[in-house]
C-alpha atoms as a PDB file:
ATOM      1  CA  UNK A   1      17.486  17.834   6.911  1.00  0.00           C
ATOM      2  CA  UNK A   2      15.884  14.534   6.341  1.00  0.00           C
ATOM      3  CA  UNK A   3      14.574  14.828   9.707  1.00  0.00           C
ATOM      4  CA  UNK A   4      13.742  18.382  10.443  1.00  0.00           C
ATOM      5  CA  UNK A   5      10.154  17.415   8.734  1.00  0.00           C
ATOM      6  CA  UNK A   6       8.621  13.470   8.097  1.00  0.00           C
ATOM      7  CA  UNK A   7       5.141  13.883   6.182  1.00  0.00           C
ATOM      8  CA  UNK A   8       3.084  10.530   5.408  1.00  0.00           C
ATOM      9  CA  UNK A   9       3.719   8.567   2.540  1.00  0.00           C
ATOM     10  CA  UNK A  10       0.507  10.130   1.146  1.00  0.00           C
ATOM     11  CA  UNK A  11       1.593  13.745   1.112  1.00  0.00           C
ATOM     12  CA  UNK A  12       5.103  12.867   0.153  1.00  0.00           C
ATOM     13  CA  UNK A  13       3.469  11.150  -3.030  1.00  0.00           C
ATOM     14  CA  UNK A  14       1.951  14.789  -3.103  1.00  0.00           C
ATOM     15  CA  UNK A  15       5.218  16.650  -2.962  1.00  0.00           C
ATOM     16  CA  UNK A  16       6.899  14.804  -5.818  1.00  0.00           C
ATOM     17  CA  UNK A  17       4.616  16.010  -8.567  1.00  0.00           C
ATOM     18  CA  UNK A  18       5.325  19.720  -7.254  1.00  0.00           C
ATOM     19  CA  UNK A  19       7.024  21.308 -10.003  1.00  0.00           C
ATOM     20  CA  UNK A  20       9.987  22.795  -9.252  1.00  0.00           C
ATOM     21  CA  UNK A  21      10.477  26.805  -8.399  1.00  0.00           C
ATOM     22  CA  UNK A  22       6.703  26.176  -7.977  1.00  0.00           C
ATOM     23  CA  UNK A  23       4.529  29.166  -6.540  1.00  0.00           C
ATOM     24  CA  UNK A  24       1.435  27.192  -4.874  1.00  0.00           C
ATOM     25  CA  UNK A  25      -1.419  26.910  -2.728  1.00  0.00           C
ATOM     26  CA  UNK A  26      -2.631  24.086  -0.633  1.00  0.00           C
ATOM     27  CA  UNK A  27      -5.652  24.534   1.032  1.00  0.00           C
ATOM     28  CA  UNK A  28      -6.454  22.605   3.695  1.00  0.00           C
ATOM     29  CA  UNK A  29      -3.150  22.730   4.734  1.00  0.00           C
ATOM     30  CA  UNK A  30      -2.986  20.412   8.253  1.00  0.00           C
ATOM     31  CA  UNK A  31      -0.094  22.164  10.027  1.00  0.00           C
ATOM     32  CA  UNK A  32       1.382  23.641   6.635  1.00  0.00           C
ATOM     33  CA  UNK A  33       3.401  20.464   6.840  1.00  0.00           C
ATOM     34  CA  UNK A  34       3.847  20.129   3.196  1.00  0.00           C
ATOM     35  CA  UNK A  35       3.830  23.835   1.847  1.00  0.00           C
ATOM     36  CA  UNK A  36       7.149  23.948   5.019  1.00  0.00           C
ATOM     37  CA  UNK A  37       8.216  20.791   3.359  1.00  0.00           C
ATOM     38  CA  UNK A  38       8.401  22.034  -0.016  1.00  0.00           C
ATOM     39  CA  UNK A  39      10.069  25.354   0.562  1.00  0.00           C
ATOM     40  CA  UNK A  40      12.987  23.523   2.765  1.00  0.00           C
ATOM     41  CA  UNK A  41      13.950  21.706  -0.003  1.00  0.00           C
ATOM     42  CA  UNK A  42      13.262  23.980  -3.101  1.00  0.00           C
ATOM     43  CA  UNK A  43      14.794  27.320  -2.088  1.00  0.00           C
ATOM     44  CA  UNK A  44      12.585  28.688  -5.467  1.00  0.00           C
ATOM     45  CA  UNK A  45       9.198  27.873  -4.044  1.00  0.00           C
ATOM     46  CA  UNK A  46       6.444  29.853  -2.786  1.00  0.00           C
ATOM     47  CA  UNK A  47       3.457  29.710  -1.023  1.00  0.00           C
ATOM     48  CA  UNK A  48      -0.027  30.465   0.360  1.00  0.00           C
ATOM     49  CA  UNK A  49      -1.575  27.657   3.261  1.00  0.00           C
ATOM     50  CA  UNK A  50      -4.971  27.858   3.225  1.00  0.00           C
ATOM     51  CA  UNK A  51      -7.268  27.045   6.221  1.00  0.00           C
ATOM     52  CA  UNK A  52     -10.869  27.596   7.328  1.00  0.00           C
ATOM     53  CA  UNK A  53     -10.971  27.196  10.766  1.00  0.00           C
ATOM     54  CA  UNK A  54      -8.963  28.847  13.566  1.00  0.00           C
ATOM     55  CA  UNK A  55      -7.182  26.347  15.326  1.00  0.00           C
ATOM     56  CA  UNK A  56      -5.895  24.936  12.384  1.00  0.00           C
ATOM     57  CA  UNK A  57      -5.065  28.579  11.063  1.00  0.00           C
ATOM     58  CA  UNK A  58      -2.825  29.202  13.987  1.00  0.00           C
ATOM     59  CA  UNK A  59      -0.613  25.660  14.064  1.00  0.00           C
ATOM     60  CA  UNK A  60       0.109  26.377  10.417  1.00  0.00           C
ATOM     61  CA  UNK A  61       1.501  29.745  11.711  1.00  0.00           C
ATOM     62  CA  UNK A  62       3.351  28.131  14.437  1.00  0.00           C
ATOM     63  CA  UNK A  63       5.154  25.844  11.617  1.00  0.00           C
ATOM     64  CA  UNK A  64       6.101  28.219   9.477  1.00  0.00           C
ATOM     65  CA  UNK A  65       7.461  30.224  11.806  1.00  0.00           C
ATOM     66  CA  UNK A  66       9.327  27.077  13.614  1.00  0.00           C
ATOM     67  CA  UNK A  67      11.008  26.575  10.136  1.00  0.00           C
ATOM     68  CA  UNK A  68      11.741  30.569   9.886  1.00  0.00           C
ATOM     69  CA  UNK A  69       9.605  30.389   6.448  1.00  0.00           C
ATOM     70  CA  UNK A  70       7.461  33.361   6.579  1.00  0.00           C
ATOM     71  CA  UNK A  71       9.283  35.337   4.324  1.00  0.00           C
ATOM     72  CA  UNK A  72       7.819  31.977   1.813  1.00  0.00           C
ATOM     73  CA  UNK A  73       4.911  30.270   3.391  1.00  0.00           C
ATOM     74  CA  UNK A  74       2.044  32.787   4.044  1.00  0.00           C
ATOM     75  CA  UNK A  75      -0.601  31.124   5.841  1.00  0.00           C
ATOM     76  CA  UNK A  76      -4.255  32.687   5.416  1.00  0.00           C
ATOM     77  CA  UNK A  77      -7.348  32.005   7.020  1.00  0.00           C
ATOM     78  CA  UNK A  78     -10.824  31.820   4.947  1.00  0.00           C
ATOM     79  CA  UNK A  79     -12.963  29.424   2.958  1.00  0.00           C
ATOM     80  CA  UNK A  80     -11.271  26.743  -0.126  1.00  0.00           C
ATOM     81  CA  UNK A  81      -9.761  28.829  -2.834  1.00  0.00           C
ATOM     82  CA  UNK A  82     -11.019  32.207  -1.523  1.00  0.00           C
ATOM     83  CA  UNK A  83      -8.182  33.001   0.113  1.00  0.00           C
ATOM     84  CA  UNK A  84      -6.038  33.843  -3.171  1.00  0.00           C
ATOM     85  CA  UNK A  85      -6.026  36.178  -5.347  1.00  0.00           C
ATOM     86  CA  UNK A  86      -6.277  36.062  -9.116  1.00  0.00           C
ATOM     87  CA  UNK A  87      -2.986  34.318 -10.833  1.00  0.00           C
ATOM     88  CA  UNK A  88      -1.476  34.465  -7.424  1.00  0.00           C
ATOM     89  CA  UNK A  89      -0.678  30.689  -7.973  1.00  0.00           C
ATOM     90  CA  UNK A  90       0.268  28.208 -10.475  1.00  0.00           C
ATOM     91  CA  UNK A  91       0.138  25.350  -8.714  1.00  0.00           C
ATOM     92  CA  UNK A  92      -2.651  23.944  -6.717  1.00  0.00           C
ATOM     93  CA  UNK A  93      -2.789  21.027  -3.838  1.00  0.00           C
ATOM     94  CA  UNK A  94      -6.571  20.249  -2.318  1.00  0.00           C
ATOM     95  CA  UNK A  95      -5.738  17.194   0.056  1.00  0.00           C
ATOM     96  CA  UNK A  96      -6.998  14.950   2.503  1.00  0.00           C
ATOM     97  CA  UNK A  97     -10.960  15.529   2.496  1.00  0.00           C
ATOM     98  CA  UNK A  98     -13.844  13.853   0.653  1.00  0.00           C
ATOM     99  CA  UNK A  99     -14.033  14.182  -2.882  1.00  0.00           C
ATOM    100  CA  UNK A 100     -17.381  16.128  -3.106  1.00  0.00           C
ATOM    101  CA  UNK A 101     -15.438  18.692  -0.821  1.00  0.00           C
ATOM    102  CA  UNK A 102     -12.698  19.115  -3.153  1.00  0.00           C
ATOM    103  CA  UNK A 103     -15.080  19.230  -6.313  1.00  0.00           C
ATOM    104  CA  UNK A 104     -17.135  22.278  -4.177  1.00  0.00           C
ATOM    105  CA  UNK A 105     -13.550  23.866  -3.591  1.00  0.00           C
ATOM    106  CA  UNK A 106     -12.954  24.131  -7.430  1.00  0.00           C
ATOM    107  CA  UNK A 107     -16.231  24.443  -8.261  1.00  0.00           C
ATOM    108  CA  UNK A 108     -16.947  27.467  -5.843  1.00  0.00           C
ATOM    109  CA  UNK A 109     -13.435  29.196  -6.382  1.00  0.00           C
ATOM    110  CA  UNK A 110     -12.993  28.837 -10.076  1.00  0.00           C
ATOM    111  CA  UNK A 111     -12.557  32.001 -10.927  1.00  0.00           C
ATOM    112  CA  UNK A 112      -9.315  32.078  -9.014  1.00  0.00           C
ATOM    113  CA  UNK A 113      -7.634  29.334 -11.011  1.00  0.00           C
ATOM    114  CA  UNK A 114      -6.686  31.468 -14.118  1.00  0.00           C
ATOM    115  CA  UNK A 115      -3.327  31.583 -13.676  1.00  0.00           C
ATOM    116  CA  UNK A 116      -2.935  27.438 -12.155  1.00  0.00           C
ATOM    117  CA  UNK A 117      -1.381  25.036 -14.811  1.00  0.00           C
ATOM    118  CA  UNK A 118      -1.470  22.320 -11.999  1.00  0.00           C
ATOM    119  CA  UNK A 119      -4.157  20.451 -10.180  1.00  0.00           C
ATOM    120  CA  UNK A 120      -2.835  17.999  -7.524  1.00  0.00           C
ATOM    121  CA  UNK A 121      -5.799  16.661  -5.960  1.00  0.00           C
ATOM    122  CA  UNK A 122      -6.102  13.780  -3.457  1.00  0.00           C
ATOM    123  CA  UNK A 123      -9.544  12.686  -2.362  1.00  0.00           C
ATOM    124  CA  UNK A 124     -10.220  10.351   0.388  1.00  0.00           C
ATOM    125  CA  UNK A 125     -13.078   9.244  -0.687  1.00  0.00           C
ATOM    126  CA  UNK A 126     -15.260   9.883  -4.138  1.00  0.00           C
ATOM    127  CA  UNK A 127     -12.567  10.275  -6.565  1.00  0.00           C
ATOM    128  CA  UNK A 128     -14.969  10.133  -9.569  1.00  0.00           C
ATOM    129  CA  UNK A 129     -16.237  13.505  -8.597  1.00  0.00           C
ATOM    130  CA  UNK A 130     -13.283  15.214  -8.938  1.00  0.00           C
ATOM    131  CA  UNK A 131     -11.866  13.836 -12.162  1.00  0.00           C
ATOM    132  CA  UNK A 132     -15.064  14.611 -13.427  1.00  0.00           C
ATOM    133  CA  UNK A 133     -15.025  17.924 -12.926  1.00  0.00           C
ATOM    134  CA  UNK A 134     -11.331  18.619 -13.928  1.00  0.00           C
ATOM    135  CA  UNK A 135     -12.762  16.862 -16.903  1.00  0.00           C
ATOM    136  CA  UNK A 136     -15.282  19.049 -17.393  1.00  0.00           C
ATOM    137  CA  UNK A 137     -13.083  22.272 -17.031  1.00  0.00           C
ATOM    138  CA  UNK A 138     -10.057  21.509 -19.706  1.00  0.00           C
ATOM    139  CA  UNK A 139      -7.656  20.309 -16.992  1.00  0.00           C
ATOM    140  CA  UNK A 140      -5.713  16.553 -18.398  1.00  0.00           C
ATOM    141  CA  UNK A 141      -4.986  13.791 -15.799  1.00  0.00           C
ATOM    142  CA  UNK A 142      -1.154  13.361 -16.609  1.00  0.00           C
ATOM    143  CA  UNK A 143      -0.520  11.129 -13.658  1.00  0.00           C
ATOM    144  CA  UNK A 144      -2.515   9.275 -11.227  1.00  0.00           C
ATOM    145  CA  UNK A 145      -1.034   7.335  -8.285  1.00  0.00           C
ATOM    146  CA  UNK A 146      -2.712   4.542  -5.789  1.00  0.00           C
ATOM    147  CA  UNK A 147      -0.872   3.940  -2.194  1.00  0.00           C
ATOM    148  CA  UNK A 148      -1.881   2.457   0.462  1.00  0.00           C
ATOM    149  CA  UNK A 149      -1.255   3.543   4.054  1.00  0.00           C
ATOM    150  CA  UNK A 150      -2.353   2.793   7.612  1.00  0.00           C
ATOM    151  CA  UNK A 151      -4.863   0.154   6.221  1.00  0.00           C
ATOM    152  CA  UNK A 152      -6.638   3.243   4.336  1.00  0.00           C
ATOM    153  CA  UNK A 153      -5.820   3.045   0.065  1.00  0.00           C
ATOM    154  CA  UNK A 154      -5.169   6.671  -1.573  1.00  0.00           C
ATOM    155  CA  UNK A 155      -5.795   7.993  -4.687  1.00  0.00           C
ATOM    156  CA  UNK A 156      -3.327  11.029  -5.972  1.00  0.00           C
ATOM    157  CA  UNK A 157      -4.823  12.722  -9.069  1.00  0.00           C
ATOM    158  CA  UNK A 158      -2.653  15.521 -11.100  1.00  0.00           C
ATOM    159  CA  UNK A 159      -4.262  17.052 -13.416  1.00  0.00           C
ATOM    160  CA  UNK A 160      -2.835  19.860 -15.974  1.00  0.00           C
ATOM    161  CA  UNK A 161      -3.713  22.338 -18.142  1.00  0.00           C
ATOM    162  CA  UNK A 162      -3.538  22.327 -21.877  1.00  0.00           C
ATOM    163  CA  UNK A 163      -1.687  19.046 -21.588  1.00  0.00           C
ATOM    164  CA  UNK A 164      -0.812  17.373 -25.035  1.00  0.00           C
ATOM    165  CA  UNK A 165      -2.341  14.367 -24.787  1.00  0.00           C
ATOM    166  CA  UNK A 166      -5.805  13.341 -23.089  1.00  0.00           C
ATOM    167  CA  UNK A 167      -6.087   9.795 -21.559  1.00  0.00           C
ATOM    168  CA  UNK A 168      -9.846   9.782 -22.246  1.00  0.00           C
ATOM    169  CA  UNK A 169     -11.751   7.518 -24.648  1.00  0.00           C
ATOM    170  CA  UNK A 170     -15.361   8.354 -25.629  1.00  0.00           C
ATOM    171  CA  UNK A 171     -16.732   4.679 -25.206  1.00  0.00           C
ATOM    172  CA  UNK A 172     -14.875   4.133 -22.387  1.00  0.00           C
ATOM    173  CA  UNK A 173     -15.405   7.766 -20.409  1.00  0.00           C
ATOM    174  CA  UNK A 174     -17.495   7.021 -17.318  1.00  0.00           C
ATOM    175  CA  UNK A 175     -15.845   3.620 -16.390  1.00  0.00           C
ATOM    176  CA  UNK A 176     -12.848   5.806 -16.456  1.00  0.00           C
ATOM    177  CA  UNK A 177     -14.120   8.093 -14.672  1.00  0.00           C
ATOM    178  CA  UNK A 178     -14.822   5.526 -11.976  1.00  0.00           C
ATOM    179  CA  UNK A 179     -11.618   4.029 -11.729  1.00  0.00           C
ATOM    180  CA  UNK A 180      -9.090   6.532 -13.164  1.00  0.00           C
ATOM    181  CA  UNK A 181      -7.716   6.600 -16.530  1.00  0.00           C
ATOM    182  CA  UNK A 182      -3.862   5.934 -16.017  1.00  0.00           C
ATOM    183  CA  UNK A 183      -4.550   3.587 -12.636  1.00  0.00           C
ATOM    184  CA  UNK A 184      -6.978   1.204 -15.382  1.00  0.00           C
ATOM    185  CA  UNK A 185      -4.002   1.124 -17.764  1.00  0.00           C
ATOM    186  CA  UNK A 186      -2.026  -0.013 -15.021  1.00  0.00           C
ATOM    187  CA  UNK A 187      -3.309  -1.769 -12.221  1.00  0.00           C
ATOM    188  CA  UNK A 188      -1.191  -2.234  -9.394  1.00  0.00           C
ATOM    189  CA  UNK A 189      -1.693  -5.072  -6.575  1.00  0.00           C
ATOM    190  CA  UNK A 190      -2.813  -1.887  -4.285  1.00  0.00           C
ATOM    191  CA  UNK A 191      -5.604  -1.075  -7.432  1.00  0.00           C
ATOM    192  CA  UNK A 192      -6.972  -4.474  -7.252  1.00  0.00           C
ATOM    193  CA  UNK A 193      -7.071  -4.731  -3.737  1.00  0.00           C
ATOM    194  CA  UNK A 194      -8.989  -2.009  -3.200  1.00  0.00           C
ATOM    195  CA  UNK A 195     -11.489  -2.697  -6.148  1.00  0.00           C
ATOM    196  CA  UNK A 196     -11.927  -6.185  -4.509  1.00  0.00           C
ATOM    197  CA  UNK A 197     -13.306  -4.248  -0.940  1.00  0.00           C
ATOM    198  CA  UNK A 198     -15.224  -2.144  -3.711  1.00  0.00           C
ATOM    199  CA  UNK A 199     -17.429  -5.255  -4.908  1.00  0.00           C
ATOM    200  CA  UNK A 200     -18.194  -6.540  -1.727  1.00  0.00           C
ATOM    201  CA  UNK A 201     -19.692  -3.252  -0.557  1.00  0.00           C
ATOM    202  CA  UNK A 202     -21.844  -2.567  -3.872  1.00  0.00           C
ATOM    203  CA  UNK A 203     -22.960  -6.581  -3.751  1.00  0.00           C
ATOM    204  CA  UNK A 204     -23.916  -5.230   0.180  1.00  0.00           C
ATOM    205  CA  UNK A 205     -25.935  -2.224  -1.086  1.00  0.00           C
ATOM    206  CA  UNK A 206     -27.858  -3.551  -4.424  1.00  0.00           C
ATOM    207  CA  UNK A 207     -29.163  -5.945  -2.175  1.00  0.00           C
ATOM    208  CA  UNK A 208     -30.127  -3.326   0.178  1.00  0.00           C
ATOM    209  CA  UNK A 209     -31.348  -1.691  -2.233  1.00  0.00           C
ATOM    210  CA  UNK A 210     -33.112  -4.619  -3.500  1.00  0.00           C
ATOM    211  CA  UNK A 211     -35.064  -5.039   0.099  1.00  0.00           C
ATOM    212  CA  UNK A 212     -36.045  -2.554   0.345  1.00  0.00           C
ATOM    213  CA  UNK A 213     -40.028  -1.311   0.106  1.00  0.00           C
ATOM    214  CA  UNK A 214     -40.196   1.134  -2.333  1.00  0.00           C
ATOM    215  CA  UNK A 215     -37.471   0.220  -4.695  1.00  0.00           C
ATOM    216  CA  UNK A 216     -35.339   3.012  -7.248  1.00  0.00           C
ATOM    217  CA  UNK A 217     -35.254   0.706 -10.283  1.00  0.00           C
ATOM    218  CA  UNK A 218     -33.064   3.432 -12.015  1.00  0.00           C
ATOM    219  CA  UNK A 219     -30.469   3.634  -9.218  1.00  0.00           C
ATOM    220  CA  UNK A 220     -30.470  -0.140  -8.973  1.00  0.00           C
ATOM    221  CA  UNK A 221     -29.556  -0.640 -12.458  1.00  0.00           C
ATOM    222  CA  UNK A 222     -26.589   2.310 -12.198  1.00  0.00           C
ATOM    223  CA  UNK A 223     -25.190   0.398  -9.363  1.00  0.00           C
ATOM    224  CA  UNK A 224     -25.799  -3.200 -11.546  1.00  0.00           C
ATOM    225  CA  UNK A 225     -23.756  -1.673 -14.280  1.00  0.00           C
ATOM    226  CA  UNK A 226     -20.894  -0.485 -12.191  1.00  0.00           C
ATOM    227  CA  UNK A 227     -20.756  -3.661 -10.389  1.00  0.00           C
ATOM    228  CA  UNK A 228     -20.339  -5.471 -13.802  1.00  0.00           C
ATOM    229  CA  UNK A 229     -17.234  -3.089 -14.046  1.00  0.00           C
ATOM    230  CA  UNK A 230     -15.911  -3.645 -11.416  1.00  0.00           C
ATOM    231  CA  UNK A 231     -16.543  -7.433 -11.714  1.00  0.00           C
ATOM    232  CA  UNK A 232     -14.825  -7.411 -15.648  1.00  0.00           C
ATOM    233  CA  UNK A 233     -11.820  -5.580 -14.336  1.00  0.00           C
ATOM    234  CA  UNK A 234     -11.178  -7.563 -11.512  1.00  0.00           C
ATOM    235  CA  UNK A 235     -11.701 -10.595 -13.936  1.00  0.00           C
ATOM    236  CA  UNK A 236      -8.704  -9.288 -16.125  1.00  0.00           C
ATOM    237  CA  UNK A 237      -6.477  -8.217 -13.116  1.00  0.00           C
ATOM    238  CA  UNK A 238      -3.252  -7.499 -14.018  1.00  0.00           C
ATOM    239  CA  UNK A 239      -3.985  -7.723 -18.341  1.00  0.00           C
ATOM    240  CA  UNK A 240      -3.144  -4.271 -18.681  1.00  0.00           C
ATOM    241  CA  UNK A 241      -4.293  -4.939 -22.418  1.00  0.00           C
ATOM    242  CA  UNK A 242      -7.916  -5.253 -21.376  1.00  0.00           C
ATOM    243  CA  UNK A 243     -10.935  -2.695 -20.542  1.00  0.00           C
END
């Protein structure tokens, strides 16, 4: 069965925080590659594949009906988390688009997350906007991965519900924000590496920034700051005991 589907490294990261006997949605589905995935290997699971546009809406419909899941894997088409109902889910999956996106997904659709105990999110890009907003709306970072694949570097962010124990320090709250919580406690040779591409690009843009004619003095100094975090981190590299 090993064979019958191969996701990426990225979205197989994704399926192992899953809980088992799950019942979940994951919108933006690509193919319904994972939710198919899932269900072939956990005869308990459920769920709903979410997708906007039309092409994509039908080759998720042509998977799950390769697989002979339909009777599992529903596949709907409309906009983010619109296309559930309320408690329909526990489990949620938003992967493989900008970070901004996925914060406008939960943002726009959170009145249909009553019932989800489980955020799995995995931004391409942005990552601070989402954990901000799960922040913001009583959902815990529990785990947070960092892969890298086909020379692109992945964050995986899972994020629960009236979990136990919060990661978060007050003085320390938007640098964590910035890099993750769990990935600053333990940074991995793929963390620094990509926190090394990070400094060159905002050396690149305060300098821009610096040439330019009329010059944002308050946006200068943001980017300043976060460059001296990124600089003190990368200074400590793998001293897991330092902020």
């Amino acid at each position: 069965m090993n064979n019958i589907i191969k996701l990426s490294e990225r979205l197989s990261t994704v399926a192992t925080f899953i809980t088992e006997g799950a019942v979940f949605a994951d919108i933006g589905s690509d193919h319904a590659y994972l939710p198919c995935y899932v269900c072939l290997y956990d005869s308990k699971a459920h769920a709903i594949a979410g997708e906007v546009k039309e092409g994509p809406f039908k080759s998720a419909i042509e998977t799950v009906n390769k697989y002979d899941l339909s009777s599992r894997v529903q596949v709907r088409l409309g906009d983010g988390l619109h296309v559930l109902q309320d408690r329909e889910v526990n489990l949620l999956v938003v992967a493989g688009m900008g970070g901004s996106l996925i914060r406008s997904i939960l943002e726009e659709g959170k009145d249909r997350l009553c019932g989800v105990q489980r955020i799995i999110a995995q931004p391409n890009v942005n990552e601070r906007n989402v954990r901000k907003w799960l922040y913001e709306n009583n959902y815990t970072i529990t785990c947070e991965e960092i892969l890298e694949e086909n020379g692109h570097i992945y964050e995986i962010i899972v994020a629960d519900r009236n979990a136990a124990r919060s990661p978060y320090k007050t003085d320390l709250l938007q640098k964590q924000l910035l890099f993750g919580p769990l990935l600053l406690e333990h940074k991995t040779e793929t963390f620094i590496k990509k926190w090394k591409n990070e400094l060159s690009k905002r050396i690149r843009v305060i300098d821009e920034m610096k040439k330019a004619r009329e010059q944002n003095q308050n946006k200068i100094s943001e980017f300043e700051k976060e460059l001296s975090w990124v600089q003190e981190v990368l200074k400590n590299g793998g001293d897991n005991s330092k902020q």
